[in-house]
PDB file of N, CA and C in Angstrom:
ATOM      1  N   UNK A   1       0.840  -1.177   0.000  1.00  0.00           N
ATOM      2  CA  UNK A   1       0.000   0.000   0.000  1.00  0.00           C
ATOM      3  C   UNK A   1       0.881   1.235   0.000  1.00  0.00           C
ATOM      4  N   UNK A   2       0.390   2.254  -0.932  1.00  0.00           N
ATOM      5  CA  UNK A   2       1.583   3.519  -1.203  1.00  0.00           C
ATOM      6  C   UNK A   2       1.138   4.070   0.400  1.00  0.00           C
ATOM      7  N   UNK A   3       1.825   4.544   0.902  1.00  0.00           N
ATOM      8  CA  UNK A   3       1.295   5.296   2.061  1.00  0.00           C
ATOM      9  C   UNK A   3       0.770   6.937   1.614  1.00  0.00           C
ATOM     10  N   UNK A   4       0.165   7.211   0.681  1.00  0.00           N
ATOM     11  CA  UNK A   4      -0.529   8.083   0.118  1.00  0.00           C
ATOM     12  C   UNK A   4      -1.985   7.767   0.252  1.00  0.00           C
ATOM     13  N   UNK A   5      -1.674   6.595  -0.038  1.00  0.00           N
ATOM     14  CA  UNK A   5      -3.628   5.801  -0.180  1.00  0.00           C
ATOM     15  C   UNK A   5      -3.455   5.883   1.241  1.00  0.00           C
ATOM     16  N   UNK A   6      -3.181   5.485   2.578  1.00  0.00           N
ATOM     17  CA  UNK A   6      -3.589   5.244   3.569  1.00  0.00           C
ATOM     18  C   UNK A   6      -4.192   6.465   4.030  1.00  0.00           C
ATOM     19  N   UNK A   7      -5.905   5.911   4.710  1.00  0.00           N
ATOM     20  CA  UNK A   7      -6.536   6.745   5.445  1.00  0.00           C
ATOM     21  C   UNK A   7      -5.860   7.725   6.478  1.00  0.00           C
ATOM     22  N   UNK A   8      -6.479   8.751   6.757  1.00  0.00           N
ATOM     23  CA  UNK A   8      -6.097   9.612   7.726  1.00  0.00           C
ATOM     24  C   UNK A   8      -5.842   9.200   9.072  1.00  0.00           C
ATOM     25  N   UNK A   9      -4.865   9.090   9.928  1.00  0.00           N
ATOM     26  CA  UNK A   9      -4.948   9.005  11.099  1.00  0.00           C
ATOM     27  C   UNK A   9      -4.720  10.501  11.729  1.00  0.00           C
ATOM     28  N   UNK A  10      -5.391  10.171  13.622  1.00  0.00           N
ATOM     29  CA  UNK A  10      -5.474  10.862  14.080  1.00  0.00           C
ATOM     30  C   UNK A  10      -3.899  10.991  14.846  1.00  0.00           C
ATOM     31  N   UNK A  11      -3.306  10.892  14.524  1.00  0.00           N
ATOM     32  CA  UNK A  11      -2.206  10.513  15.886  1.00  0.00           C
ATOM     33  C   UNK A  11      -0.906   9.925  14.953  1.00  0.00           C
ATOM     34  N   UNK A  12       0.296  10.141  15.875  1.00  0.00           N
ATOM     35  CA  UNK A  12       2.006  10.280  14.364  1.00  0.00           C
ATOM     36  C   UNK A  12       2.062   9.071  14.976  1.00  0.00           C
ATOM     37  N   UNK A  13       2.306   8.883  16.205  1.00  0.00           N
ATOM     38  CA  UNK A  13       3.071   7.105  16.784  1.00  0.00           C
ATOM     39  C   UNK A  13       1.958   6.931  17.724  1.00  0.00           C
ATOM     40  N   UNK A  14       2.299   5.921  17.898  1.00  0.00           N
ATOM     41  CA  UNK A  14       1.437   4.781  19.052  1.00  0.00           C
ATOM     42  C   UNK A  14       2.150   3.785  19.448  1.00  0.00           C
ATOM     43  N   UNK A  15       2.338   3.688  20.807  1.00  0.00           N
ATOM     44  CA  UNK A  15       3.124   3.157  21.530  1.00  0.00           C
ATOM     45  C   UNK A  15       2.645   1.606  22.346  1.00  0.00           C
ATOM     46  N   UNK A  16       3.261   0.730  22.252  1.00  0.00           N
ATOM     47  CA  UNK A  16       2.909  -0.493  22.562  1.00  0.00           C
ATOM     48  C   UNK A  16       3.872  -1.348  23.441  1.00  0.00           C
ATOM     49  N   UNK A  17       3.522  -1.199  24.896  1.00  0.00           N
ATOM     50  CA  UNK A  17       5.031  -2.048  25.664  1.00  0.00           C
ATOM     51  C   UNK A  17       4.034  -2.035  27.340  1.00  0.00           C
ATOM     52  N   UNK A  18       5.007  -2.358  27.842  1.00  0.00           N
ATOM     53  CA  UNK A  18       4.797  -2.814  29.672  1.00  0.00           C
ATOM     54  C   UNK A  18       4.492  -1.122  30.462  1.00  0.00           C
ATOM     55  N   UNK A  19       3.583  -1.222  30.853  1.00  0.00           N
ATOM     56  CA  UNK A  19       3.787   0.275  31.994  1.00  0.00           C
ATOM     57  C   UNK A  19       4.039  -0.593  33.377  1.00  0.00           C
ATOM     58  N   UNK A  20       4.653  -0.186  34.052  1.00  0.00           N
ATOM     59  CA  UNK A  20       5.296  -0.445  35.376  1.00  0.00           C
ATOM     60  C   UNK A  20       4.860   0.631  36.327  1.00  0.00           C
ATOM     61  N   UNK A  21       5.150   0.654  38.150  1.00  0.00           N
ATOM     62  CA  UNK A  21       4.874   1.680  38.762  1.00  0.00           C
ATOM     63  C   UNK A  21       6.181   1.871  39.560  1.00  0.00           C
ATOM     64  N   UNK A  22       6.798   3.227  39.323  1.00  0.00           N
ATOM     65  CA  UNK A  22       7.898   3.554  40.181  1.00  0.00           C
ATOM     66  C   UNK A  22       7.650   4.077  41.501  1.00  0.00           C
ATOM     67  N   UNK A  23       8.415   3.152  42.447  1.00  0.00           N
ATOM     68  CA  UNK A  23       8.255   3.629  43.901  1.00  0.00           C
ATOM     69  C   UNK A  23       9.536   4.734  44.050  1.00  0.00           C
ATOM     70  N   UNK A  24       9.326   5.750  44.904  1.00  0.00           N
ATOM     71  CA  UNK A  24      10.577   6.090  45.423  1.00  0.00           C
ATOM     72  C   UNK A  24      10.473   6.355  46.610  1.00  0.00           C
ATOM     73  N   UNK A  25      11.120   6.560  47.532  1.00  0.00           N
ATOM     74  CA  UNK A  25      11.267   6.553  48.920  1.00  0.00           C
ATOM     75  C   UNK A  25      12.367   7.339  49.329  1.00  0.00           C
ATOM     76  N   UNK A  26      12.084   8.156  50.345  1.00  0.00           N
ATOM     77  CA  UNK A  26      12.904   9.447  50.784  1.00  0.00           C
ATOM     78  C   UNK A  26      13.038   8.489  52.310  1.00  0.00           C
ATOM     79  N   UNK A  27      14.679   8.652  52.107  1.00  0.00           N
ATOM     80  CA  UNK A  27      14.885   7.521  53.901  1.00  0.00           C
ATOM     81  C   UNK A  27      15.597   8.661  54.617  1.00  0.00           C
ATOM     82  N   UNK A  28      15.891   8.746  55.877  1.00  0.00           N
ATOM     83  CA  UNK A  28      16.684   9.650  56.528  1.00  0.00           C
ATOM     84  C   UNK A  28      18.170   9.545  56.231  1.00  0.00           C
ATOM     85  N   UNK A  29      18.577   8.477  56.245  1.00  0.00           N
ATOM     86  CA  UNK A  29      20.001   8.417  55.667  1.00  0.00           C
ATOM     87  C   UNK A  29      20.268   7.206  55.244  1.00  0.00           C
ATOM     88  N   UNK A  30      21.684   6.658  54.383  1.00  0.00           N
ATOM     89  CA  UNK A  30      21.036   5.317  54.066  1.00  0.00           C
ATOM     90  C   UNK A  30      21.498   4.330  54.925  1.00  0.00           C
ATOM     91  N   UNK A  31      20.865   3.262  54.896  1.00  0.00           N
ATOM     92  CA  UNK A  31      20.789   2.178  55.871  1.00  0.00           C
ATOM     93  C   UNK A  31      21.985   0.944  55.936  1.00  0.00           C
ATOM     94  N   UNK A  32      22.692   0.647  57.091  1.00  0.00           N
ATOM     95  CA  UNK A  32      23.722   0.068  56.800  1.00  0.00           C
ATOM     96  C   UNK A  32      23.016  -1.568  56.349  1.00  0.00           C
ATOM     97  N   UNK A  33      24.205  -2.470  56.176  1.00  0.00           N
ATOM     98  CA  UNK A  33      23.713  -3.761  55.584  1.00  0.00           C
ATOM     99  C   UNK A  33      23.027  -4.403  56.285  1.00  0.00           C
ATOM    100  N   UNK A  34      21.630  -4.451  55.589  1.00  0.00           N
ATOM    101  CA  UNK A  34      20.878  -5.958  56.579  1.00  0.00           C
ATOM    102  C   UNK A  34      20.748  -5.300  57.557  1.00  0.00           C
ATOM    103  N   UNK A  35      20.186  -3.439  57.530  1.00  0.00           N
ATOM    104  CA  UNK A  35      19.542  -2.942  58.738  1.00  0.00           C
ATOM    105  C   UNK A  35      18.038  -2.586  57.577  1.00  0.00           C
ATOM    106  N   UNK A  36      17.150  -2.693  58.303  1.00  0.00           N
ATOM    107  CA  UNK A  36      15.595  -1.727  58.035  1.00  0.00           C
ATOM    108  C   UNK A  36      15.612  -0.716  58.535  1.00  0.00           C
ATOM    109  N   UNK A  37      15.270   0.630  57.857  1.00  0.00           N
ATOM    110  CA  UNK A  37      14.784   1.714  58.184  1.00  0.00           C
ATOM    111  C   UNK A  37      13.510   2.006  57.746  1.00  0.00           C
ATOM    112  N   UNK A  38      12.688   2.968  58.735  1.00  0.00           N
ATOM    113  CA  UNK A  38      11.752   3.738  58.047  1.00  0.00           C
ATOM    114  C   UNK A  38      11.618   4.796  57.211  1.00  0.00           C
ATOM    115  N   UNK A  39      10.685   4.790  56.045  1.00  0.00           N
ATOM    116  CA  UNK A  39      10.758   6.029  55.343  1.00  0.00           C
ATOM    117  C   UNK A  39      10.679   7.496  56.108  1.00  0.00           C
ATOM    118  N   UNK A  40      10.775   8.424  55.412  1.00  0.00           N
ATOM    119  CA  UNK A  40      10.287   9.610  55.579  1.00  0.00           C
ATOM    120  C   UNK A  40       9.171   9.954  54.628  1.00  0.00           C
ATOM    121  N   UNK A  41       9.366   9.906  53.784  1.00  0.00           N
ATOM    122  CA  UNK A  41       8.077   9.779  52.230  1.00  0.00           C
ATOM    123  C   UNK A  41       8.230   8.857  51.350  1.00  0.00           C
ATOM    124  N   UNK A  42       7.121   8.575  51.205  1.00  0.00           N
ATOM    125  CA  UNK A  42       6.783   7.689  49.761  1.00  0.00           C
ATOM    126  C   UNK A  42       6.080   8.448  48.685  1.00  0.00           C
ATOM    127  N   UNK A  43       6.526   7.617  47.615  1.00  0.00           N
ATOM    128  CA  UNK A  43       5.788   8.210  46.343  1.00  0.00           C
ATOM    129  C   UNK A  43       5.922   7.396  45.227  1.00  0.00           C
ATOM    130  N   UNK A  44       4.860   7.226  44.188  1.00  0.00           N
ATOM    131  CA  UNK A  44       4.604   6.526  43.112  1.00  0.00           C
ATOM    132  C   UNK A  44       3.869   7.083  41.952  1.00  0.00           C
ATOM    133  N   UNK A  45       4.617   6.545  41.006  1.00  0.00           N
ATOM    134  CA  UNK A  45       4.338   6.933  39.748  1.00  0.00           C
ATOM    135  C   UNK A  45       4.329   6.322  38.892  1.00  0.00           C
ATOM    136  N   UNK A  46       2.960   6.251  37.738  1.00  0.00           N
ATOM    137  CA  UNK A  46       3.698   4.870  36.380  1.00  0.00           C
ATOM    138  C   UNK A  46       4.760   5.430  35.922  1.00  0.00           C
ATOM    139  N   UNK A  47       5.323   4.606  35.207  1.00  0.00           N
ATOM    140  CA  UNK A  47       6.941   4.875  34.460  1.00  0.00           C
ATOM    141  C   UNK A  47       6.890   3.474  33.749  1.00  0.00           C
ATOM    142  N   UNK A  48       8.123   3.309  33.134  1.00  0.00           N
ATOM    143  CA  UNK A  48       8.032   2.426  32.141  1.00  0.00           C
ATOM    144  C   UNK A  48       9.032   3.141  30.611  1.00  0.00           C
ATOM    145  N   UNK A  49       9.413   2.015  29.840  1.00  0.00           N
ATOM    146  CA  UNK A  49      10.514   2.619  28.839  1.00  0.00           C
ATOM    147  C   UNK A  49       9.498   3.376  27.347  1.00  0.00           C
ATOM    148  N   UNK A  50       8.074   2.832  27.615  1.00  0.00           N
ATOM    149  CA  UNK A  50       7.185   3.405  26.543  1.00  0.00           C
ATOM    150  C   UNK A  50       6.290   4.283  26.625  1.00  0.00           C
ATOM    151  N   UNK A  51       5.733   4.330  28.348  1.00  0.00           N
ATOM    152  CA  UNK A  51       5.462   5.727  28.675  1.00  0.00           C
ATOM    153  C   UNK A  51       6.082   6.472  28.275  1.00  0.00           C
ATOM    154  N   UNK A  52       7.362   6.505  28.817  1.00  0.00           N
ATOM    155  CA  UNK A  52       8.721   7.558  29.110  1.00  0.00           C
ATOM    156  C   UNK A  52       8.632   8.550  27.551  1.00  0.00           C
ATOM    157  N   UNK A  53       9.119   7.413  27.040  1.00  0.00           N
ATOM    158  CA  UNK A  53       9.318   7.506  25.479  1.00  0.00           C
ATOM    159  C   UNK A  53       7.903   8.530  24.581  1.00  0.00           C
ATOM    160  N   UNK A  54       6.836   7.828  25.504  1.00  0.00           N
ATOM    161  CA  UNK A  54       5.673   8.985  24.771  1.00  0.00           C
ATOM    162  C   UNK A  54       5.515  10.305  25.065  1.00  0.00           C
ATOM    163  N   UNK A  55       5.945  10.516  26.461  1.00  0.00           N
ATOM    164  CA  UNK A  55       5.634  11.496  26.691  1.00  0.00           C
ATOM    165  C   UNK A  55       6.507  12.187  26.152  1.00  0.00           C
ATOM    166  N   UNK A  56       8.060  12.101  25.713  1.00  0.00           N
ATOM    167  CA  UNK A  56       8.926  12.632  25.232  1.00  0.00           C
ATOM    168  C   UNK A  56       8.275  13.050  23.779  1.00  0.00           C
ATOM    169  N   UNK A  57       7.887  12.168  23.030  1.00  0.00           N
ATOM    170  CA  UNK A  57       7.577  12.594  21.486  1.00  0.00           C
ATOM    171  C   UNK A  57       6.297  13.865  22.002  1.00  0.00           C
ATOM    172  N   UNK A  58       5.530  13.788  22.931  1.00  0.00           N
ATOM    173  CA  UNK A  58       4.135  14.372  22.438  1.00  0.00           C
ATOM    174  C   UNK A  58       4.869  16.165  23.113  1.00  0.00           C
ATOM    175  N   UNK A  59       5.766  16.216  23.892  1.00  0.00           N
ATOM    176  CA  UNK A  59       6.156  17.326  23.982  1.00  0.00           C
ATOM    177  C   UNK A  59       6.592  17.576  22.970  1.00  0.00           C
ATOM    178  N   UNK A  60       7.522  16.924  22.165  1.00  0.00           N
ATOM    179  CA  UNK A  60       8.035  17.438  21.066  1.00  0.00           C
ATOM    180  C   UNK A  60       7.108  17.729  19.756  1.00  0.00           C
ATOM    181  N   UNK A  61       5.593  17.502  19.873  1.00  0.00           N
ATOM    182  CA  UNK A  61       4.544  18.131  19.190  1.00  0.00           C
ATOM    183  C   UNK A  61       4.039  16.726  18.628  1.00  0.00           C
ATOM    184  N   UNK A  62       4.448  15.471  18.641  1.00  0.00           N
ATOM    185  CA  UNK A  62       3.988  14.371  17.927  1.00  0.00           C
ATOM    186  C   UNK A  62       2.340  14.282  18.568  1.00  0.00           C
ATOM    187  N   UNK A  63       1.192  13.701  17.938  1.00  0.00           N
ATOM    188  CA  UNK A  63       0.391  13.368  17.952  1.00  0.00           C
ATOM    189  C   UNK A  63       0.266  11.760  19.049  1.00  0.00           C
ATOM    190  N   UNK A  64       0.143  11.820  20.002  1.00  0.00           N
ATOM    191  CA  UNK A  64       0.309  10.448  20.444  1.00  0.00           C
ATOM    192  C   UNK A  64      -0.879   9.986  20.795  1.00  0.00           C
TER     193      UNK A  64
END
């Protein structure tokens, strides 16, 4: 198919992979070996190498 004939899309890429959730954790200092500490904060966020990657193109004006 010439890619001339192909219908209109709405959107430049589309992204297809694993989303994951990033923890991070704010500790008071770090913990020696094979000790537990408690946090100070937690926090989470999806992340992932195809999120990442989208959000990068759609700032850069791509259609995602």
């Amino acid at each position: 198919m010439d890619p001339g004939d192909m219908p209109f899309s709405p959107v430049d890429v589309v992204g297809f992979g694993p989303v994951t959730w990033d923890s991070f954790l704010t500790l008071p200092r770090l913990p020696l070996a094979n000790e537990r500490i408690r946090a100070i904060r937690a926090h989470g966020s999806a992340g992932g190498v195809i999120p990442l990657a989208m959000i990068g193109l759609h700032r850069w004006g791509l259609r995602c």
